[in-house]
PDB file of N, CA and C in Angstrom:
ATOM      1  N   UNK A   1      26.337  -1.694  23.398  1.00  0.00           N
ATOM      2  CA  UNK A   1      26.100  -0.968  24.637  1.00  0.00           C
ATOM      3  C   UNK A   1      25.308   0.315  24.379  1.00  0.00           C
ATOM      4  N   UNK A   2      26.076   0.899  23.081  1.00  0.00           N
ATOM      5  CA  UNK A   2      25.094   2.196  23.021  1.00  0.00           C
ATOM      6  C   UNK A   2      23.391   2.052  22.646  1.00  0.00           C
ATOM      7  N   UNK A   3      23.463   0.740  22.229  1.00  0.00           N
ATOM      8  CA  UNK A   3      21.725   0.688  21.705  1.00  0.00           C
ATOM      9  C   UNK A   3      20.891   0.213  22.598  1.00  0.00           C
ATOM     10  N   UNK A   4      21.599  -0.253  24.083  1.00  0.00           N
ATOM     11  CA  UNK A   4      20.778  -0.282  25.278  1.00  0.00           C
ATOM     12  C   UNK A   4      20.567   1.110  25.958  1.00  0.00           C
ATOM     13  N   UNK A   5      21.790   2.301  26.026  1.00  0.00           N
ATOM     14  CA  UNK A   5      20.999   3.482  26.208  1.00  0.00           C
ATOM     15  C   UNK A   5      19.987   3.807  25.374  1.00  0.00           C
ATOM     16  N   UNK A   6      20.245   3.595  24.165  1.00  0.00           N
ATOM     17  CA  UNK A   6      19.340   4.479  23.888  1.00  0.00           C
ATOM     18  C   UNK A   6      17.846   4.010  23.290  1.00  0.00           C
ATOM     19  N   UNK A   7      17.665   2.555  23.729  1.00  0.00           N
ATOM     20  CA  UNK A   7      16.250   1.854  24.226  1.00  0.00           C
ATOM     21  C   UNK A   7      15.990   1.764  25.404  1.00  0.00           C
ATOM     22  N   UNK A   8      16.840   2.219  26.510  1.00  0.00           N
ATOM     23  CA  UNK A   8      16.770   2.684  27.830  1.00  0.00           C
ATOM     24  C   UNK A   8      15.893   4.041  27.746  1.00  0.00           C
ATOM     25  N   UNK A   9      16.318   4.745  27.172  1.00  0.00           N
ATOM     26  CA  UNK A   9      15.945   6.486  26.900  1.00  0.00           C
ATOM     27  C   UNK A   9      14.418   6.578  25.705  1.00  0.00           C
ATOM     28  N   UNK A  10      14.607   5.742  25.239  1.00  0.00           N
ATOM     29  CA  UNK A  10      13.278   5.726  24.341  1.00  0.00           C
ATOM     30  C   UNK A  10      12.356   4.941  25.713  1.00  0.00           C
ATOM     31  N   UNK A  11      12.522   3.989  26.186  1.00  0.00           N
ATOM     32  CA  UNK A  11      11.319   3.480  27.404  1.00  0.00           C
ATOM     33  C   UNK A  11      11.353   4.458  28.631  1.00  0.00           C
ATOM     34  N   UNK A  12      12.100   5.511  29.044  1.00  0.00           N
ATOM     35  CA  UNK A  12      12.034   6.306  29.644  1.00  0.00           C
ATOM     36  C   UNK A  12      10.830   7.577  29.104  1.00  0.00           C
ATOM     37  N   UNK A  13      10.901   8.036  27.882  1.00  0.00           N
ATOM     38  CA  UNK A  13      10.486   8.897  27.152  1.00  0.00           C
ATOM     39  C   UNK A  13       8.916   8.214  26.787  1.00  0.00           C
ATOM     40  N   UNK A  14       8.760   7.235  26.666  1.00  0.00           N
ATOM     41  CA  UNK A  14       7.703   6.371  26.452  1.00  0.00           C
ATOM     42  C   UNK A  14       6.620   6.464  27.881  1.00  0.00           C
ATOM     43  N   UNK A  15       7.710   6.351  28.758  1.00  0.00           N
ATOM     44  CA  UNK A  15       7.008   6.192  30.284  1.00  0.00           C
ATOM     45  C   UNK A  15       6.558   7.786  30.638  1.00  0.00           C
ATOM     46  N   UNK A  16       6.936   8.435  30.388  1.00  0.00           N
ATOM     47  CA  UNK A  16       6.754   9.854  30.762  1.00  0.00           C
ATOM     48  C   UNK A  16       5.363  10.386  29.288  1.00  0.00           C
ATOM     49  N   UNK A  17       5.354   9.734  28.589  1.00  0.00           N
ATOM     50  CA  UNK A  17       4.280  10.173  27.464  1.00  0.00           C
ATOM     51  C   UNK A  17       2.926   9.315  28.201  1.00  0.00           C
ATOM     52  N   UNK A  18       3.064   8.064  28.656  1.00  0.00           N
ATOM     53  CA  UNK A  18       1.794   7.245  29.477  1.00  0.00           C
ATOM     54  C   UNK A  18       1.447   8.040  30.675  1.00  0.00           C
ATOM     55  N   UNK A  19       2.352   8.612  31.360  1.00  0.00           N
ATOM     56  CA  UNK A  19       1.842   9.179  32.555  1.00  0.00           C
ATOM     57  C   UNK A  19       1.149  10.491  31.673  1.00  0.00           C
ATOM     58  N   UNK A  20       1.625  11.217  31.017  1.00  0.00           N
ATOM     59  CA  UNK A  20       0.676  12.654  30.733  1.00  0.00           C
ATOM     60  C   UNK A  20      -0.326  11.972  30.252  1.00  0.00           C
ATOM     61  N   UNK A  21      -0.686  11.082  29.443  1.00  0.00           N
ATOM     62  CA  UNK A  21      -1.731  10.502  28.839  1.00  0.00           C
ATOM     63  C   UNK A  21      -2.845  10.306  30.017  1.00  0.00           C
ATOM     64  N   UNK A  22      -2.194  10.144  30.999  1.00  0.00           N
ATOM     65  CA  UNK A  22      -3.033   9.322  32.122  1.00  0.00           C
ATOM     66  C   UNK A  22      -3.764  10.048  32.894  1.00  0.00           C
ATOM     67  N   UNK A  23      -2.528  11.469  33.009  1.00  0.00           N
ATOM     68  CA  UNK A  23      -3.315  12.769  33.647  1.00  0.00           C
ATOM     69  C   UNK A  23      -4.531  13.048  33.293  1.00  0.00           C
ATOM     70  N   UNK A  24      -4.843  13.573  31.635  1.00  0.00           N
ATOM     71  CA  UNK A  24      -5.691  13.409  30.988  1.00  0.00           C
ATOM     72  C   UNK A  24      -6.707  12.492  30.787  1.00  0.00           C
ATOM     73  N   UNK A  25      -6.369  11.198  30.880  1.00  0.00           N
ATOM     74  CA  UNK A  25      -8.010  10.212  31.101  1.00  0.00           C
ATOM     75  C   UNK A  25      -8.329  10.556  32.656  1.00  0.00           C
ATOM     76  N   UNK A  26      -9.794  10.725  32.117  1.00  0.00           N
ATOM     77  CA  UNK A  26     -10.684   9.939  33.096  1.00  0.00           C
ATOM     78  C   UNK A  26     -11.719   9.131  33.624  1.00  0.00           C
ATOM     79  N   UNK A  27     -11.799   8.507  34.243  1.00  0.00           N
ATOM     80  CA  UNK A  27     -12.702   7.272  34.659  1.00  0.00           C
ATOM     81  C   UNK A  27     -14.013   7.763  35.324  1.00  0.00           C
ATOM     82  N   UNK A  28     -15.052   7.648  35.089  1.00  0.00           N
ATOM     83  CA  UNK A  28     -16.328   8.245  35.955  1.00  0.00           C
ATOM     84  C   UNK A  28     -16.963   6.617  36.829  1.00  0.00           C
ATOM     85  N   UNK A  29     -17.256   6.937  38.131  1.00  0.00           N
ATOM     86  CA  UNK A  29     -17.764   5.902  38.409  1.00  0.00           C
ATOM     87  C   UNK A  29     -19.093   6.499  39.438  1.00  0.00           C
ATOM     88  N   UNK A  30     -20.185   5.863  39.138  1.00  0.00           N
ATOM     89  CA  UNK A  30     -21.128   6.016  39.895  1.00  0.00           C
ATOM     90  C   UNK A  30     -21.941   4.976  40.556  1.00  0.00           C
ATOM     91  N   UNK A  31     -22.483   5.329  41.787  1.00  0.00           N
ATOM     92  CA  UNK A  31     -23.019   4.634  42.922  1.00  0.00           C
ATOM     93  C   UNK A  31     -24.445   3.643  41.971  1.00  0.00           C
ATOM     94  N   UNK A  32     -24.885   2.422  42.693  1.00  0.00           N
ATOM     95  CA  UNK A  32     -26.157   1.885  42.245  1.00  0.00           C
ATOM     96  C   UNK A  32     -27.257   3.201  42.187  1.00  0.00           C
ATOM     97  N   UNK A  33     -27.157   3.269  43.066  1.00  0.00           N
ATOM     98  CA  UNK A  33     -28.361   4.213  43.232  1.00  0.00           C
ATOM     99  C   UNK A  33     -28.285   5.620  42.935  1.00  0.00           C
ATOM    100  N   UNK A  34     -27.395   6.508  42.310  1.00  0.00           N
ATOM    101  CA  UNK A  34     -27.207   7.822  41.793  1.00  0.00           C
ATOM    102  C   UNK A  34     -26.610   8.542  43.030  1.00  0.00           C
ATOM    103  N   UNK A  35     -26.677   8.349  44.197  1.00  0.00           N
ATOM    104  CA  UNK A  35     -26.177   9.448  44.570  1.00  0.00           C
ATOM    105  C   UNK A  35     -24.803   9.674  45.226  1.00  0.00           C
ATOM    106  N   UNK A  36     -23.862   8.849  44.549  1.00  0.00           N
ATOM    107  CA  UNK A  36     -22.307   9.757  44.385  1.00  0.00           C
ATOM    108  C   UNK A  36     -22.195   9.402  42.952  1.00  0.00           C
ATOM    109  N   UNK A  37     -20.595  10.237  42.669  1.00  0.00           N
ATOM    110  CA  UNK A  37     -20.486   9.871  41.234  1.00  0.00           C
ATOM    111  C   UNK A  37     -18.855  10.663  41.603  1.00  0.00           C
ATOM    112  N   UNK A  38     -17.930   9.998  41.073  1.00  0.00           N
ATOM    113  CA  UNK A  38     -16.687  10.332  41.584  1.00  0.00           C
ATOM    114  C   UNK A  38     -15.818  10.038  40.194  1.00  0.00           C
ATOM    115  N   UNK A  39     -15.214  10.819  39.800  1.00  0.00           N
ATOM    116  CA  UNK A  39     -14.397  10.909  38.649  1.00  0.00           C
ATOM    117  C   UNK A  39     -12.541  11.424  39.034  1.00  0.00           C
ATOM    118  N   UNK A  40     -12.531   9.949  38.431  1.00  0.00           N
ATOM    119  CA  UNK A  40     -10.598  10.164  38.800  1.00  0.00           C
ATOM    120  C   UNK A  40      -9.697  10.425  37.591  1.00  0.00           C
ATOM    121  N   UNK A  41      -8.477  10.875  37.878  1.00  0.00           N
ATOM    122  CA  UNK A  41      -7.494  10.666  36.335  1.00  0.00           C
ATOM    123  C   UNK A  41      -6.912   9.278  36.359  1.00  0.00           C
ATOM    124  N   UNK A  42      -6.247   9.349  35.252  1.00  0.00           N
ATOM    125  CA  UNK A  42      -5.571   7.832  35.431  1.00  0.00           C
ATOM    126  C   UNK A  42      -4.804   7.983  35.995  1.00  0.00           C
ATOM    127  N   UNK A  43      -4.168   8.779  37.152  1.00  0.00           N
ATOM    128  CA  UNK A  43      -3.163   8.884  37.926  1.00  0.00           C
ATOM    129  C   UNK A  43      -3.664   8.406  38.958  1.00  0.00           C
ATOM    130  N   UNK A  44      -5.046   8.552  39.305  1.00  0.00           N
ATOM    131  CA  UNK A  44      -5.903   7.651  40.686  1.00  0.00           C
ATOM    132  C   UNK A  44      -5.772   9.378  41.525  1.00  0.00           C
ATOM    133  N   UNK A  45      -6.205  10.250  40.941  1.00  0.00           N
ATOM    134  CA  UNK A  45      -6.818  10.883  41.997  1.00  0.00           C
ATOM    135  C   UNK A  45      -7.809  11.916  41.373  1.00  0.00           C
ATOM    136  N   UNK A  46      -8.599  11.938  42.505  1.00  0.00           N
ATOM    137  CA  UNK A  46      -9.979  12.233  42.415  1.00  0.00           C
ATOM    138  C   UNK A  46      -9.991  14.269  41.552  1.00  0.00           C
ATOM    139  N   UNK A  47     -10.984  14.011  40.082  1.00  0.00           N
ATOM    140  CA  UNK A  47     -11.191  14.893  39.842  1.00  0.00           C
ATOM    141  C   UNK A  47     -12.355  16.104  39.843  1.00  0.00           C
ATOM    142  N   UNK A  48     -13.380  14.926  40.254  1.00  0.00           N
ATOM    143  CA  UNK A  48     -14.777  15.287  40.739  1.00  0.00           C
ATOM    144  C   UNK A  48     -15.324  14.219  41.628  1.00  0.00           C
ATOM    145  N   UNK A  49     -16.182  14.877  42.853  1.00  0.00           N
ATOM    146  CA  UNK A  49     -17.045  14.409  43.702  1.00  0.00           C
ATOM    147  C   UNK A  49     -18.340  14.867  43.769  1.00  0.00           C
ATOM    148  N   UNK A  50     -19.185  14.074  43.409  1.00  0.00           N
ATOM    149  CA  UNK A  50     -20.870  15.177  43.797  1.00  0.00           C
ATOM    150  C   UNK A  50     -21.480  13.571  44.569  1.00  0.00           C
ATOM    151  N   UNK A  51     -22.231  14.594  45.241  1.00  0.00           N
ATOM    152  CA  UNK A  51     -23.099  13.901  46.177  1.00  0.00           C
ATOM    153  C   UNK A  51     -24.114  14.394  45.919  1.00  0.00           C
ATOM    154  N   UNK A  52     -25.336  13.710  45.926  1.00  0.00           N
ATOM    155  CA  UNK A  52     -26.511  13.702  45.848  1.00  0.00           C
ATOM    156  C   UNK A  52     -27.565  15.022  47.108  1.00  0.00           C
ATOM    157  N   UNK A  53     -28.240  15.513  47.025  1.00  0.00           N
ATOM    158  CA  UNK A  53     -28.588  16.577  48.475  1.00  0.00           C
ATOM    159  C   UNK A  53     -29.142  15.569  49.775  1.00  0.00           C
ATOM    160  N   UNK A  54     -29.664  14.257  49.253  1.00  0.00           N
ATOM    161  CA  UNK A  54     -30.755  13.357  49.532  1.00  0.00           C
ATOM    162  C   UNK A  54     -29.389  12.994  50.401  1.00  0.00           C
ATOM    163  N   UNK A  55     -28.420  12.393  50.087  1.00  0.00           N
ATOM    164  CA  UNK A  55     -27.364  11.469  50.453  1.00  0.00           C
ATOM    165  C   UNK A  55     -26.746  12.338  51.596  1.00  0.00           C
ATOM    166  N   UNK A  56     -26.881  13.347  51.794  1.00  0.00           N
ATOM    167  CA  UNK A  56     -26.238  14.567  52.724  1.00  0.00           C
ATOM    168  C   UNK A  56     -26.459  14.663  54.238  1.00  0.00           C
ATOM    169  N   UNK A  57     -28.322  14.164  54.416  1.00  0.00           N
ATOM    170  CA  UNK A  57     -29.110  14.107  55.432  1.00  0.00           C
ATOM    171  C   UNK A  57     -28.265  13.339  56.686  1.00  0.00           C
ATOM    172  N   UNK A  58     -28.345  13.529  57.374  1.00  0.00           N
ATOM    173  CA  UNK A  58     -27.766  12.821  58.781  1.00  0.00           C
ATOM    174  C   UNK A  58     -28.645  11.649  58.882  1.00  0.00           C
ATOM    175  N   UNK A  59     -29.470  11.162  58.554  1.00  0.00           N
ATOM    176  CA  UNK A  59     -30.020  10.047  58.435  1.00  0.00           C
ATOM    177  C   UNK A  59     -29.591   8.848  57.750  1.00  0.00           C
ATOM    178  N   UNK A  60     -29.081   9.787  56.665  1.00  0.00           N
ATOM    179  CA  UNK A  60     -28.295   8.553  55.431  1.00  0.00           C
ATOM    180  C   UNK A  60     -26.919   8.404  55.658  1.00  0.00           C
ATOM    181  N   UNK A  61     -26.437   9.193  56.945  1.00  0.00           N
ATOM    182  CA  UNK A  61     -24.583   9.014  57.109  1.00  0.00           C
ATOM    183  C   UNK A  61     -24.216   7.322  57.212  1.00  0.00           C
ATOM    184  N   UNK A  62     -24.496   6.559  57.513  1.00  0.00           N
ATOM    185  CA  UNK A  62     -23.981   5.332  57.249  1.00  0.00           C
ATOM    186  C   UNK A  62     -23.757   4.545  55.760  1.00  0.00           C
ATOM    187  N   UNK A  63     -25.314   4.776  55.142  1.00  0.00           N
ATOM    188  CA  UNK A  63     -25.196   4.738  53.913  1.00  0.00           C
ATOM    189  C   UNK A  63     -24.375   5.458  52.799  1.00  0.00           C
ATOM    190  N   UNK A  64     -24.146   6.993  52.977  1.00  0.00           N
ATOM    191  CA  UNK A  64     -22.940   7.413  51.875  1.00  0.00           C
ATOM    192  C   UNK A  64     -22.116   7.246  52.576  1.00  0.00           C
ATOM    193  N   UNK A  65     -21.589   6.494  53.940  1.00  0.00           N
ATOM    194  CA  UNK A  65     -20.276   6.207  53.507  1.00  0.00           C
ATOM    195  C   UNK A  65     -19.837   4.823  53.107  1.00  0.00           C
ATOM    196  N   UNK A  66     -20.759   4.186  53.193  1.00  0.00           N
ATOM    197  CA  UNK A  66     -20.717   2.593  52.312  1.00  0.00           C
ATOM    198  C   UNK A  66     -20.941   3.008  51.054  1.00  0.00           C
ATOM    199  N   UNK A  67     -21.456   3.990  50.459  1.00  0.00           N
ATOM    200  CA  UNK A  67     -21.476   4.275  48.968  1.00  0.00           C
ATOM    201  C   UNK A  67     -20.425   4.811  48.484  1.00  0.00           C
ATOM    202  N   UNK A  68     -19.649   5.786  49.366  1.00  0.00           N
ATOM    203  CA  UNK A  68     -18.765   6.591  49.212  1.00  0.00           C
ATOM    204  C   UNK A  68     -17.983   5.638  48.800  1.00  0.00           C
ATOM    205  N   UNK A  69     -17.489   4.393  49.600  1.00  0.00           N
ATOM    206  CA  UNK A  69     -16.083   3.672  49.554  1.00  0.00           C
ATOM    207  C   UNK A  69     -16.193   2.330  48.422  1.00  0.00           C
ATOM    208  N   UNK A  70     -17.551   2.311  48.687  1.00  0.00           N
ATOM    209  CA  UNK A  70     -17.910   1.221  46.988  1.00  0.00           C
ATOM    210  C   UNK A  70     -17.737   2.480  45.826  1.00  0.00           C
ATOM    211  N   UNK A  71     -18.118   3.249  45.496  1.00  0.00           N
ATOM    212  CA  UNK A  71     -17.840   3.779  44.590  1.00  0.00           C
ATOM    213  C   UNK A  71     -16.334   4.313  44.212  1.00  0.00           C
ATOM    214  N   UNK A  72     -15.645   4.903  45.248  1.00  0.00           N
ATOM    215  CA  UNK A  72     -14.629   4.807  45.064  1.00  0.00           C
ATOM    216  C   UNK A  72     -13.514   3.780  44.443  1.00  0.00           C
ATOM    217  N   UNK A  73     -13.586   2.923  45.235  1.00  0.00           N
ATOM    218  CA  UNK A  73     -12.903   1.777  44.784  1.00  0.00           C
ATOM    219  C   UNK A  73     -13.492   0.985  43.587  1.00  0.00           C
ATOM    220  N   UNK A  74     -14.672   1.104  42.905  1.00  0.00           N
ATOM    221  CA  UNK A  74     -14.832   0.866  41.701  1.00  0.00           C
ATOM    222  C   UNK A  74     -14.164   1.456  40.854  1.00  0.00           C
ATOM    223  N   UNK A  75     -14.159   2.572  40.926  1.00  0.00           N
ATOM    224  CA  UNK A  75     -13.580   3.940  40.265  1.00  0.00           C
ATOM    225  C   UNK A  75     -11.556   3.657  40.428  1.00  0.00           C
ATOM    226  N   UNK A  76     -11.418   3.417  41.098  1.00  0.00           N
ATOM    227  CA  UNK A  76      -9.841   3.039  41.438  1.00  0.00           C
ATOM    228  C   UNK A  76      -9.593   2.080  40.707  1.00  0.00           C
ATOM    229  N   UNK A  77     -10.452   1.303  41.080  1.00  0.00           N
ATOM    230  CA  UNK A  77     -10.633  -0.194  39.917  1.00  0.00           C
ATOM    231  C   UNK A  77     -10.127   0.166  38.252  1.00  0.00           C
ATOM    232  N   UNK A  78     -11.055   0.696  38.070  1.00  0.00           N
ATOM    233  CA  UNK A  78     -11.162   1.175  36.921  1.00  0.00           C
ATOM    234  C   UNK A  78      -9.841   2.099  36.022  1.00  0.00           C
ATOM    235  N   UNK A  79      -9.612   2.908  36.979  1.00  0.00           N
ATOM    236  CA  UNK A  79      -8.432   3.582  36.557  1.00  0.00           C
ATOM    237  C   UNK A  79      -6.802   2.712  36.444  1.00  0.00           C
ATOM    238  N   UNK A  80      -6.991   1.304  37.505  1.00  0.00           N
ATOM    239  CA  UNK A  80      -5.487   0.678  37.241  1.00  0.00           C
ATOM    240  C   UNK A  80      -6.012  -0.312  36.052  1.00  0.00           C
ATOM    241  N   UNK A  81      -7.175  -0.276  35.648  1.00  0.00           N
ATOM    242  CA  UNK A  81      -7.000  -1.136  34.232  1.00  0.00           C
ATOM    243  C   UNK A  81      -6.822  -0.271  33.178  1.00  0.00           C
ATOM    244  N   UNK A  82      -6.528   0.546  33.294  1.00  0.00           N
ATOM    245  CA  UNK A  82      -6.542   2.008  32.223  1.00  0.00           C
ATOM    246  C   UNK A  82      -5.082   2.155  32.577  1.00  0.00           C
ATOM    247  N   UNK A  83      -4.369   2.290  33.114  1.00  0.00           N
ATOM    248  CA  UNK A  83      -2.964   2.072  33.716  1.00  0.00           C
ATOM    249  C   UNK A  83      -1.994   1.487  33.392  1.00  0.00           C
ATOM    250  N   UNK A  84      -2.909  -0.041  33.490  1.00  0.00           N
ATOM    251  CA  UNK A  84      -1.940  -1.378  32.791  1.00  0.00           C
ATOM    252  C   UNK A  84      -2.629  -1.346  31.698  1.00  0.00           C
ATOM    253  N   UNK A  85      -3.569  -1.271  30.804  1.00  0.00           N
ATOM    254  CA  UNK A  85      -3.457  -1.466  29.176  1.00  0.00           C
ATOM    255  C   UNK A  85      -2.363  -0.573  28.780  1.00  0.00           C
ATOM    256  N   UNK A  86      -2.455   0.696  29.405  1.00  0.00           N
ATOM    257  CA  UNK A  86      -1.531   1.584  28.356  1.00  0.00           C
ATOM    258  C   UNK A  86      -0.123   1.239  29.124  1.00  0.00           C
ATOM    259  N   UNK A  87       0.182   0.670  29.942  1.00  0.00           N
ATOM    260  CA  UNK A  87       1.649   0.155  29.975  1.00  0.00           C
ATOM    261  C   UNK A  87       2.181  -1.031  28.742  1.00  0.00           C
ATOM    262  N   UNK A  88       0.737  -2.026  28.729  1.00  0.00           N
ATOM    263  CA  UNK A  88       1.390  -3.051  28.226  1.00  0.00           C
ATOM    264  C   UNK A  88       1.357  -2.584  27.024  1.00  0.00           C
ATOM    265  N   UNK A  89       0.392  -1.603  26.199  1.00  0.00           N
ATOM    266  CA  UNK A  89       0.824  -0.904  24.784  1.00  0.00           C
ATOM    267  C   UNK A  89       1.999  -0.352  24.789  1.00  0.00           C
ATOM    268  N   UNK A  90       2.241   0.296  25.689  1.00  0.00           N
ATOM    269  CA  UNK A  90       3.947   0.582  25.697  1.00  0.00           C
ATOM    270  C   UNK A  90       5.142  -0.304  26.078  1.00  0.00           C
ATOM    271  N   UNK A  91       4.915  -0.980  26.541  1.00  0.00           N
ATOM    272  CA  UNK A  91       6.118  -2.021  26.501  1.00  0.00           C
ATOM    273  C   UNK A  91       5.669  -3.224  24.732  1.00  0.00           C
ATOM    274  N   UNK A  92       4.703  -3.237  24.411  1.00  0.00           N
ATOM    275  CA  UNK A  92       4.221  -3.794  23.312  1.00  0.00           C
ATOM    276  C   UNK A  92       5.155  -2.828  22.030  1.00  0.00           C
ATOM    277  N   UNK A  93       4.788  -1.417  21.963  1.00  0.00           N
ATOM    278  CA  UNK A  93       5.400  -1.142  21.066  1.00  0.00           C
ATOM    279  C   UNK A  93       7.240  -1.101  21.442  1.00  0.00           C
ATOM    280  N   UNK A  94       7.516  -1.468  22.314  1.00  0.00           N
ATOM    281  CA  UNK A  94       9.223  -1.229  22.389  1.00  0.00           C
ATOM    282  C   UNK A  94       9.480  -2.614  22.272  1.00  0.00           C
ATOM    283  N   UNK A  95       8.433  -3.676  21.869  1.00  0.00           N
ATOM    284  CA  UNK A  95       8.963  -4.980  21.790  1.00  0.00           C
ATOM    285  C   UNK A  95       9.458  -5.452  22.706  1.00  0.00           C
ATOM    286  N   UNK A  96       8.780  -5.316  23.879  1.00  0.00           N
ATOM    287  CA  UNK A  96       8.806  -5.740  25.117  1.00  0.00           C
ATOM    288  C   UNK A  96       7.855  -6.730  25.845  1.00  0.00           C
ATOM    289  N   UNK A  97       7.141  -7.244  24.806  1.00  0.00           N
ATOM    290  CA  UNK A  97       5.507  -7.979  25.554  1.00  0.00           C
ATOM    291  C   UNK A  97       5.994  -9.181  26.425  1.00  0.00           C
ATOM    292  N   UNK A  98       5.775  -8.439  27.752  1.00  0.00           N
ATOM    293  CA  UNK A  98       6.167  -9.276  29.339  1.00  0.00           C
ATOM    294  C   UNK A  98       4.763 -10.435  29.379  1.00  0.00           C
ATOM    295  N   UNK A  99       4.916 -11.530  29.184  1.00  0.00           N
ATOM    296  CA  UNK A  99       4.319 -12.003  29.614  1.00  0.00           C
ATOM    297  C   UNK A  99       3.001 -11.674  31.240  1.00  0.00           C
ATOM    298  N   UNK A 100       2.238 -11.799  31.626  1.00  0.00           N
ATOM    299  CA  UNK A 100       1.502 -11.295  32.898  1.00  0.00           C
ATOM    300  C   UNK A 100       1.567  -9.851  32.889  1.00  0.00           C
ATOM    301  N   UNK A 101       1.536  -9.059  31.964  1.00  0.00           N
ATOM    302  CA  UNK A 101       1.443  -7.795  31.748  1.00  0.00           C
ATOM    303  C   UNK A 101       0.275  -7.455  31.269  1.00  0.00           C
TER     304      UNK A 101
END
């Protein structure tokens, strides 16, 4: 019983070392055409936004916001595969390898 706390408490301690890790990465994702570029942590939220001056114009408002939300969600993309590798390295090193992980 006691060596399930305290592989309970080591995957607790494990889980709390992936999340700071995660704070710290980040994912850059940018538009086809250059003008957004949106950088998240691995926590999935946004650490930089730049927009292009070109992309700003009231002319192009339909277009950055179809760029806006493709880029984004590439970028989101990106950060839950950065998410789940370093989960399944951590359940990997506690000798945990979940199958579909």
């Amino acid at each position: 019983m006691l060596d399930k706390f305290k592989q309970l408490y080591q995957l607790r301690k494990q889980a709390k070392d992936v999340q700071r890790q995660l704070e710290q990465t980040e994912v850059e994702a940018k538009s086809n055409d250059g003008s957004v570029r949106v950088v998240f942590n691995g926590q999935q939220k946004i650490v930089e936004l730049e927009l292009s001056a070109d992309s700003l114009r009231p002319e192009n408002k339909a277009h950055l916001e179809k760029t806006l939300k493709e880029t984004i969600t590439q970028s989101i993309s990106q950060t839950q595969k950065v998410a789940a590798e370093r989960s399944k390295e951590m359940m990997k090193g506690m000798g945990l390898d979940l199958p579909g992980m």
